[in-house]
Protein backbone atom coordinates (compact mmCIF):
# COMPACT_ATOMS: atom_id res chain seq x y z
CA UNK A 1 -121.18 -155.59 69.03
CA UNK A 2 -118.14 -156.78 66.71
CA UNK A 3 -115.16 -155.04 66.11
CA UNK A 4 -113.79 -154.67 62.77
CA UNK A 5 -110.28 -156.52 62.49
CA UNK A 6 -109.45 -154.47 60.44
CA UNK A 7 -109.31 -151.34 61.91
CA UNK A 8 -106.30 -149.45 63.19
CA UNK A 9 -105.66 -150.11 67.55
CA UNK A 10 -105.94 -147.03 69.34
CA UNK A 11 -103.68 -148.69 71.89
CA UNK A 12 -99.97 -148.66 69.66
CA UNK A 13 -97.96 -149.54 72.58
CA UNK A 14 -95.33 -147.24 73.48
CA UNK A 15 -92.48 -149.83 72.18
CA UNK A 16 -93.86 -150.12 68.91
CA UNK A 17 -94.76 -146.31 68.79
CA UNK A 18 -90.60 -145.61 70.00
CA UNK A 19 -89.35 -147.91 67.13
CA UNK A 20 -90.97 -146.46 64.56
CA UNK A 21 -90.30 -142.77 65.53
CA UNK A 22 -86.30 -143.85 66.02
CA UNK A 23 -86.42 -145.75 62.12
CA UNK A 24 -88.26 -142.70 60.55
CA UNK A 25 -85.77 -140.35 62.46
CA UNK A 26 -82.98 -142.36 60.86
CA UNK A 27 -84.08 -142.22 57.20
CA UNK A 28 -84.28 -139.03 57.31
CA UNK A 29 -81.19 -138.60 59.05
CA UNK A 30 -79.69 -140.40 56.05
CA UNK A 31 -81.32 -138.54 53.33
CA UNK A 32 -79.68 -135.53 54.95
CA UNK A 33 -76.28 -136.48 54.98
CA UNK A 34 -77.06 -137.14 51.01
CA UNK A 35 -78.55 -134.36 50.44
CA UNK A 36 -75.34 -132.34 52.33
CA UNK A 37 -73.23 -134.47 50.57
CA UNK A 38 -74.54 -133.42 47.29
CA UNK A 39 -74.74 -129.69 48.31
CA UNK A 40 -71.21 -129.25 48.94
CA UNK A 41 -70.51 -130.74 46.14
CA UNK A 42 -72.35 -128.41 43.98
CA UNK A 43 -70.91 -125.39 45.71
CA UNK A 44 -72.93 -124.83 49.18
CA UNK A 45 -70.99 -123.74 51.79
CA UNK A 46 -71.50 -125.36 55.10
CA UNK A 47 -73.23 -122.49 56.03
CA UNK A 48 -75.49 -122.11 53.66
CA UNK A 49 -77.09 -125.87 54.32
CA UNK A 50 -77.20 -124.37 57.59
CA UNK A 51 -79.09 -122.02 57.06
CA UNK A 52 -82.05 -123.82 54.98
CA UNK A 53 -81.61 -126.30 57.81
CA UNK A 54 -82.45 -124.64 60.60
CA UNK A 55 -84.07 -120.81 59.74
CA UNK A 56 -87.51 -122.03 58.07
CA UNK A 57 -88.66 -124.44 61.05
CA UNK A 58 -87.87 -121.71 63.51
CA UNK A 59 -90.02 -118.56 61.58
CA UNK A 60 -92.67 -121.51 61.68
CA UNK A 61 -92.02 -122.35 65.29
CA UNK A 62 -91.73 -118.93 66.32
CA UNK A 63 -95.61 -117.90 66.45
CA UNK A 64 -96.15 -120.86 68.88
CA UNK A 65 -93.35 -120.47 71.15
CA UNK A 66 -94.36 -116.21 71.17
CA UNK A 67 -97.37 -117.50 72.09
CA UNK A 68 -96.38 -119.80 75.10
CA UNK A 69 -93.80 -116.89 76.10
CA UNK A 70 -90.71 -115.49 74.64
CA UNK A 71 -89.45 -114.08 78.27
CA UNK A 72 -88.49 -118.11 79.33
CA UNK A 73 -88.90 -119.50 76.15
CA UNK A 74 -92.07 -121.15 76.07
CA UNK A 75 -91.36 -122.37 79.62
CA UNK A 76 -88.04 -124.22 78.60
CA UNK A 77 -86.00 -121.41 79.70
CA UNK A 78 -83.61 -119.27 78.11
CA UNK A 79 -80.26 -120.88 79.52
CA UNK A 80 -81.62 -124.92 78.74
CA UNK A 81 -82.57 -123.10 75.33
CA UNK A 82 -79.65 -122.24 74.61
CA UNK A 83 -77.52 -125.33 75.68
CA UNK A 84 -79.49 -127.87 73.99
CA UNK A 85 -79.71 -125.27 70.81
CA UNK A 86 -75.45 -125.33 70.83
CA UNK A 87 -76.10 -129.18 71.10
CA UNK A 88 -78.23 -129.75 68.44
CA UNK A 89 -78.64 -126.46 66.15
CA UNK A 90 -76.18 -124.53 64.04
CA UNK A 91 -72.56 -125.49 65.68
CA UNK A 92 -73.26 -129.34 64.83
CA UNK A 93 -74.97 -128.94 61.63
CA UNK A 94 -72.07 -126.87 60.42
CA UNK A 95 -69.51 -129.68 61.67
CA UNK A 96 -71.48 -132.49 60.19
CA UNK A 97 -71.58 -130.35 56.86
CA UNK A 98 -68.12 -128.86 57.15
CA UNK A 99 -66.78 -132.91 57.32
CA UNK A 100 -67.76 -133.61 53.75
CA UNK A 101 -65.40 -130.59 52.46
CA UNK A 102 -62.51 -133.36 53.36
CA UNK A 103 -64.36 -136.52 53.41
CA UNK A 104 -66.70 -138.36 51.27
CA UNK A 105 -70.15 -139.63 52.73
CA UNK A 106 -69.82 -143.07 53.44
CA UNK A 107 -67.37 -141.19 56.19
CA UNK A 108 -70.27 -138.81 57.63
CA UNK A 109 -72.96 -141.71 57.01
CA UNK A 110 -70.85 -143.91 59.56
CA UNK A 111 -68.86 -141.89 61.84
CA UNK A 112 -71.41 -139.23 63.43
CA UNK A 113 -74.61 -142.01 64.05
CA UNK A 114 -72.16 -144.09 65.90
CA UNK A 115 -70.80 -141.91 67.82
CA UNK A 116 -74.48 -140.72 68.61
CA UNK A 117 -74.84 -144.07 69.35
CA UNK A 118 -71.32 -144.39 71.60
CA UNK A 119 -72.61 -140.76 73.35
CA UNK A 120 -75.59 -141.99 74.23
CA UNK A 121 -74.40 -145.20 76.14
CA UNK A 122 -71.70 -143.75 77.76
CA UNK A 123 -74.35 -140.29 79.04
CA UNK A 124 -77.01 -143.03 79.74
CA UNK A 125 -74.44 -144.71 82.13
CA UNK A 126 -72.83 -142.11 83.80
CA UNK A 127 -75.27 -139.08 84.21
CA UNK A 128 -78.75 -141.33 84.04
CA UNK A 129 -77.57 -144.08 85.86
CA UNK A 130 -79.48 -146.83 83.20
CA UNK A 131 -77.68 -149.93 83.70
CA UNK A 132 -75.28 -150.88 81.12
CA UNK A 133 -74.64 -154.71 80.22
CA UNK A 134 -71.76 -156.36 79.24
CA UNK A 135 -72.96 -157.14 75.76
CA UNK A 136 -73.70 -153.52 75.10
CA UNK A 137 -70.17 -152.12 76.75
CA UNK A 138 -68.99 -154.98 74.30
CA UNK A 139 -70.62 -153.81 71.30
CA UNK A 140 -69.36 -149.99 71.95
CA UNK A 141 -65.94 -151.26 71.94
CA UNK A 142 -66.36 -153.26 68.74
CA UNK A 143 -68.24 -149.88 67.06
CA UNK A 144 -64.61 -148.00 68.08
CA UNK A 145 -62.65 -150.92 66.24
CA UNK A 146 -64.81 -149.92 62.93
CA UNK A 147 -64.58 -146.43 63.50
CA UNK A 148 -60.81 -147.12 63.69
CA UNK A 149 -60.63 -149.22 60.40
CA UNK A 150 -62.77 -146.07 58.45
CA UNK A 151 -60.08 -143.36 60.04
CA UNK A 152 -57.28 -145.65 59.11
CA UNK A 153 -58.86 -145.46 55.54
CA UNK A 154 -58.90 -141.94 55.56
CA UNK A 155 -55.16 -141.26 56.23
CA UNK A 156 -54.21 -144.09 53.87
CA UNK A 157 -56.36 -142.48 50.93
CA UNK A 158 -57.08 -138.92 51.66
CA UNK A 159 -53.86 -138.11 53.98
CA UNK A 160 -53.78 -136.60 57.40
CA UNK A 161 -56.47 -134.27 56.69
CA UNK A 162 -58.97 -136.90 55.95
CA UNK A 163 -58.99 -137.11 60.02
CA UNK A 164 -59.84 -133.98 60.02
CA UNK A 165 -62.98 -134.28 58.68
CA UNK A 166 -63.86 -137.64 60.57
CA UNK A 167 -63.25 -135.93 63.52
CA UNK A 168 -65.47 -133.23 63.04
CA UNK A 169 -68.32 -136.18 62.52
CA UNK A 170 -67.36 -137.74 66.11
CA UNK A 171 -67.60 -134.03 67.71
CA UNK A 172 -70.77 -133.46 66.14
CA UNK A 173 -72.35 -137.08 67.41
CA UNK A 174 -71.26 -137.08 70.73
CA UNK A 175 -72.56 -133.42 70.83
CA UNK A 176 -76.21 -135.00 69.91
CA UNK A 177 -75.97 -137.31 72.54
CA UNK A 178 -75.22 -134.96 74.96
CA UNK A 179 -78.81 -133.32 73.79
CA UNK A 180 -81.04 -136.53 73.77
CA UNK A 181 -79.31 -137.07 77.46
CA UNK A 182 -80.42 -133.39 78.36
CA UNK A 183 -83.76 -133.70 77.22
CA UNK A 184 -84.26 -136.75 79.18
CA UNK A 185 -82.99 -135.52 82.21
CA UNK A 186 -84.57 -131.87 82.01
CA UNK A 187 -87.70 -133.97 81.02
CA UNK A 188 -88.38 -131.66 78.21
CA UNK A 189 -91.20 -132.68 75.61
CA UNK A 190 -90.41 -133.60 72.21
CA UNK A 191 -92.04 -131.46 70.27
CA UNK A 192 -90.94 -128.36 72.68
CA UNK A 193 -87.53 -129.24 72.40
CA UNK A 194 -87.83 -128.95 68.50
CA UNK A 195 -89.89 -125.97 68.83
CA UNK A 196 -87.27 -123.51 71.46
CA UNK A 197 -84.35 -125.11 69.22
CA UNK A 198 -85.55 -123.62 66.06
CA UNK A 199 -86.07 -120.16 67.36
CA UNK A 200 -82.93 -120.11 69.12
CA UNK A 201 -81.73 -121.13 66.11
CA UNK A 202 -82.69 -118.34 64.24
CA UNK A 203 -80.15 -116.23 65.33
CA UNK A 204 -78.21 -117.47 62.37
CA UNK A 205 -80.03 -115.09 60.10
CA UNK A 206 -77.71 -112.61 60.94
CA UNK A 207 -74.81 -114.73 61.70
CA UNK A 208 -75.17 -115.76 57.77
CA UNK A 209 -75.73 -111.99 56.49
CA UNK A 210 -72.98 -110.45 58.22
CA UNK A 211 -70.38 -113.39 57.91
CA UNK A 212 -71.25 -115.17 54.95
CA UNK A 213 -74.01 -113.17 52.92
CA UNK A 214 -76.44 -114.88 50.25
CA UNK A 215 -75.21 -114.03 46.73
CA UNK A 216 -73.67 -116.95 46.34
CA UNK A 217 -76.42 -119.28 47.81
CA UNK A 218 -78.86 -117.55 45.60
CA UNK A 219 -76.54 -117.80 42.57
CA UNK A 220 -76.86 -121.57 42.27
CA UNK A 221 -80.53 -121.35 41.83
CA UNK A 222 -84.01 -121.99 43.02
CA UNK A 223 -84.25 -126.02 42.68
CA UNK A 224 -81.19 -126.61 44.13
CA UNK A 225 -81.99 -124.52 47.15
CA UNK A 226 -85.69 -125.53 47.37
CA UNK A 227 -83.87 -129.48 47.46
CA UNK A 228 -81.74 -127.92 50.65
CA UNK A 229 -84.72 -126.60 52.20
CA UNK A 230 -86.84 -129.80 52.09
CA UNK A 231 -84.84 -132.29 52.84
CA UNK A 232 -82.66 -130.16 55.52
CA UNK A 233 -85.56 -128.01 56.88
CA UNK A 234 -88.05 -130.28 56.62
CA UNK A 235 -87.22 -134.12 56.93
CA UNK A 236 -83.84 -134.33 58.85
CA UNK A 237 -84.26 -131.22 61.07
CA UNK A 238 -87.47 -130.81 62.78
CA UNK A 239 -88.96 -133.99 61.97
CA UNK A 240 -86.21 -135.99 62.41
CA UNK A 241 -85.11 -134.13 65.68
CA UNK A 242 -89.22 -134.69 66.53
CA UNK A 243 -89.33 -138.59 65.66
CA UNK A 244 -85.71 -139.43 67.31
CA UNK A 245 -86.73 -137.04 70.68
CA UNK A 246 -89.98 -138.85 71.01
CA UNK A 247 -88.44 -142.45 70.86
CA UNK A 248 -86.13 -141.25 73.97
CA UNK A 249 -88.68 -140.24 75.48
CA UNK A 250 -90.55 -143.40 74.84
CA UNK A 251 -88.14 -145.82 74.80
CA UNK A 252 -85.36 -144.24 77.22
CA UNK A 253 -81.80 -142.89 76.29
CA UNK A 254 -79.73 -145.92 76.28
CA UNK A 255 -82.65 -147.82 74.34
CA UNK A 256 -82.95 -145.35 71.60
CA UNK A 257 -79.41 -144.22 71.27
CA UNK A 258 -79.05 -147.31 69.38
CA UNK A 259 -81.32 -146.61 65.82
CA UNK A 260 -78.64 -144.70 64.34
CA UNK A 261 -77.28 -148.15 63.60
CA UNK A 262 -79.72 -147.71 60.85
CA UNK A 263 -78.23 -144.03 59.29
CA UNK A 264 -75.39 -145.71 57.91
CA UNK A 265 -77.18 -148.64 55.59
CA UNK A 266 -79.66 -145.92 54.58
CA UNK A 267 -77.01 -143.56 54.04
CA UNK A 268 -74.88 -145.81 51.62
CA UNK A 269 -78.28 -146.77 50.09
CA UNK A 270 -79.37 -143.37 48.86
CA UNK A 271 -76.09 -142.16 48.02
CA UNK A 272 -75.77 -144.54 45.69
CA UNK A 273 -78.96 -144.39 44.38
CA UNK A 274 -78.81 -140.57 44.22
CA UNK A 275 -75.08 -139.44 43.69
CA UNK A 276 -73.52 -142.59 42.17
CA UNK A 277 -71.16 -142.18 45.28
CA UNK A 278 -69.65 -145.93 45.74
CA UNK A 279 -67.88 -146.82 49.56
CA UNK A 280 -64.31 -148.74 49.05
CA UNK A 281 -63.84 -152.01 50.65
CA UNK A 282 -61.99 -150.64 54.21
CA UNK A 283 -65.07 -148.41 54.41
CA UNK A 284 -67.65 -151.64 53.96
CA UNK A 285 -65.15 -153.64 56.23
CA UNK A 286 -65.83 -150.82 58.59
CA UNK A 287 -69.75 -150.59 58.20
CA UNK A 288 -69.99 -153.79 58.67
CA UNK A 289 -67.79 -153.55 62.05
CA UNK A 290 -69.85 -151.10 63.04
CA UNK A 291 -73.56 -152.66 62.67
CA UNK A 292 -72.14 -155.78 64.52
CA UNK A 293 -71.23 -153.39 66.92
CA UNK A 294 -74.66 -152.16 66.82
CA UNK A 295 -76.36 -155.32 67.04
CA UNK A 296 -74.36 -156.22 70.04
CA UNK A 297 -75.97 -152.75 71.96
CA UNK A 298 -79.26 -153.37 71.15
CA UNK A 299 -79.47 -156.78 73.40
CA UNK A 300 -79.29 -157.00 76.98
């Protein structure tokens, strides 16, 4: 009996199968920041993006993880619940959104991936004992040298707090590294990790109706908050969270903390084709820094 060429291999090898998750993690990634970009500039508040980001996946989660058991969270267990929810749910979404009030997005597209990227090394190293070579330690320190060159940027064009903003983008990626390093060494599946996240995450139904209410969100319409909800609740929350979770746990921590060298092409990419935004030269000088940086971590 012949096979057929061309049919599909039920055999993907895990390699192939990490790569892809981490690229399609980092697209969407990208569109988010764009999308955030673009919301705050049309009058969201940081909490509001927030809230489309992370409330729908969790009343859509929530059935399944009731199901599994609410009394230790579907087995995770309330208190790694929690943590890796404060790692990856509401308190970094609302830094990474609360950056663009002072910054503009080639800022956000660059900073937080790389320090993802810088986390993840450094967590990899030190808490998962993954060997670290030269070349990568090298390429950290020549991702800090762009990083530098963008913040120098910053207080040159936007003043002193322009840094303010950029540093809310390195507390928010070194905060996601800290949650792909916990989910690796809690040994947590993907799509459970994405699953307790999102209902933990709903507590910010009330945070948002007692602190912030939704007049305003409401007032600017149904299309621009159906746009928020897609892209942020859809594409670079739980799938992206999914994809990028999956290629640690295919590909290891220090192997996949490296395909958020891709967010910051994409990132530039669709804002320009979307908002018109244009980077200056010290922010391509820095890019580029950066993705040599990159390149440099993802050899041995």
């Amino acid at each position: 009996m012949k096979l057929n060429p061309a049919a599909p291999r039920s055999d993907l090898p895990a390699t192939a199968a990490g790569i892809a998750c981490g690229a399609g993690a980092a697209l969407f990634w990208a569109a988010g920041f764009v999308a955030a970009r673009h919301g705050i500039a049309i009058g969201f508040s940081p909490a509001d993006i927030v809230f489309h980001r992370f409330v729908w996946a969790g009343l859509v989660f929530l059935p399944f993880v009731a199901r599994a058991g609410l009394r230790d969270l579907g087995g995770v267990g309330w208190a790694k619940g929690v943590a890796l929810t404060l790692l990856s749910g509401p308190p970094i979404a609302f830094l990474s959104y609360a950056g663009f009030l002072f910054v503009p997005l080639a800022h956000g597209g660059v900073i937080q991936p790389s320090c993802v990227a810088l986390g993840g090394l450094a967590l990899a190293t030190l808490v998962l004992k993954e060997k670290l070579p030269a070349r990568r330690a090298a390429g950290a320190a020549v991702i800090v040298a762009g990083l530098a060159v963008i913040g120098a940027d910053a207080l040159a064009t936007i003043g002193a707090h322009g840094l303010i903003g950029d540093l809310f983008f390195v507390t928010a990626g070194l905060m996601f590294a800290g949650f792909a390093t916990l989910l690796r060494l809690w040994r947590i599946a993907p799509t459970r990790a994405v699953a307790v996240t999102s209902v933990v995450s709903l507590v910010d139904v009330a945070i948002q109706w007692f602190a912030f209410g939704f007049e305003h969100m409401i007032a600017l319409g149904l299309t621009e908050n159906f746009v928020q909800f897609a892209v942020q609740g859809i594409f670079a929350g739980a799938a992206a969270t999914y994809l990028f979770t999956r290629s640690v746990v295919l590909l290891g921590v220090g192997r996949a903390a490296v395909f958020p060298s891709l967010v910051p092409g994409f990132t530039l990419l669709i804002g320009f084709l979307a908002l018109g935004e244009v980077p200056t030269l010290a922010q391509l000088a820095g890019f580029a820094i950066v993705l040599a940086g990159f390149r440099m971590t993802q050899k041995n």
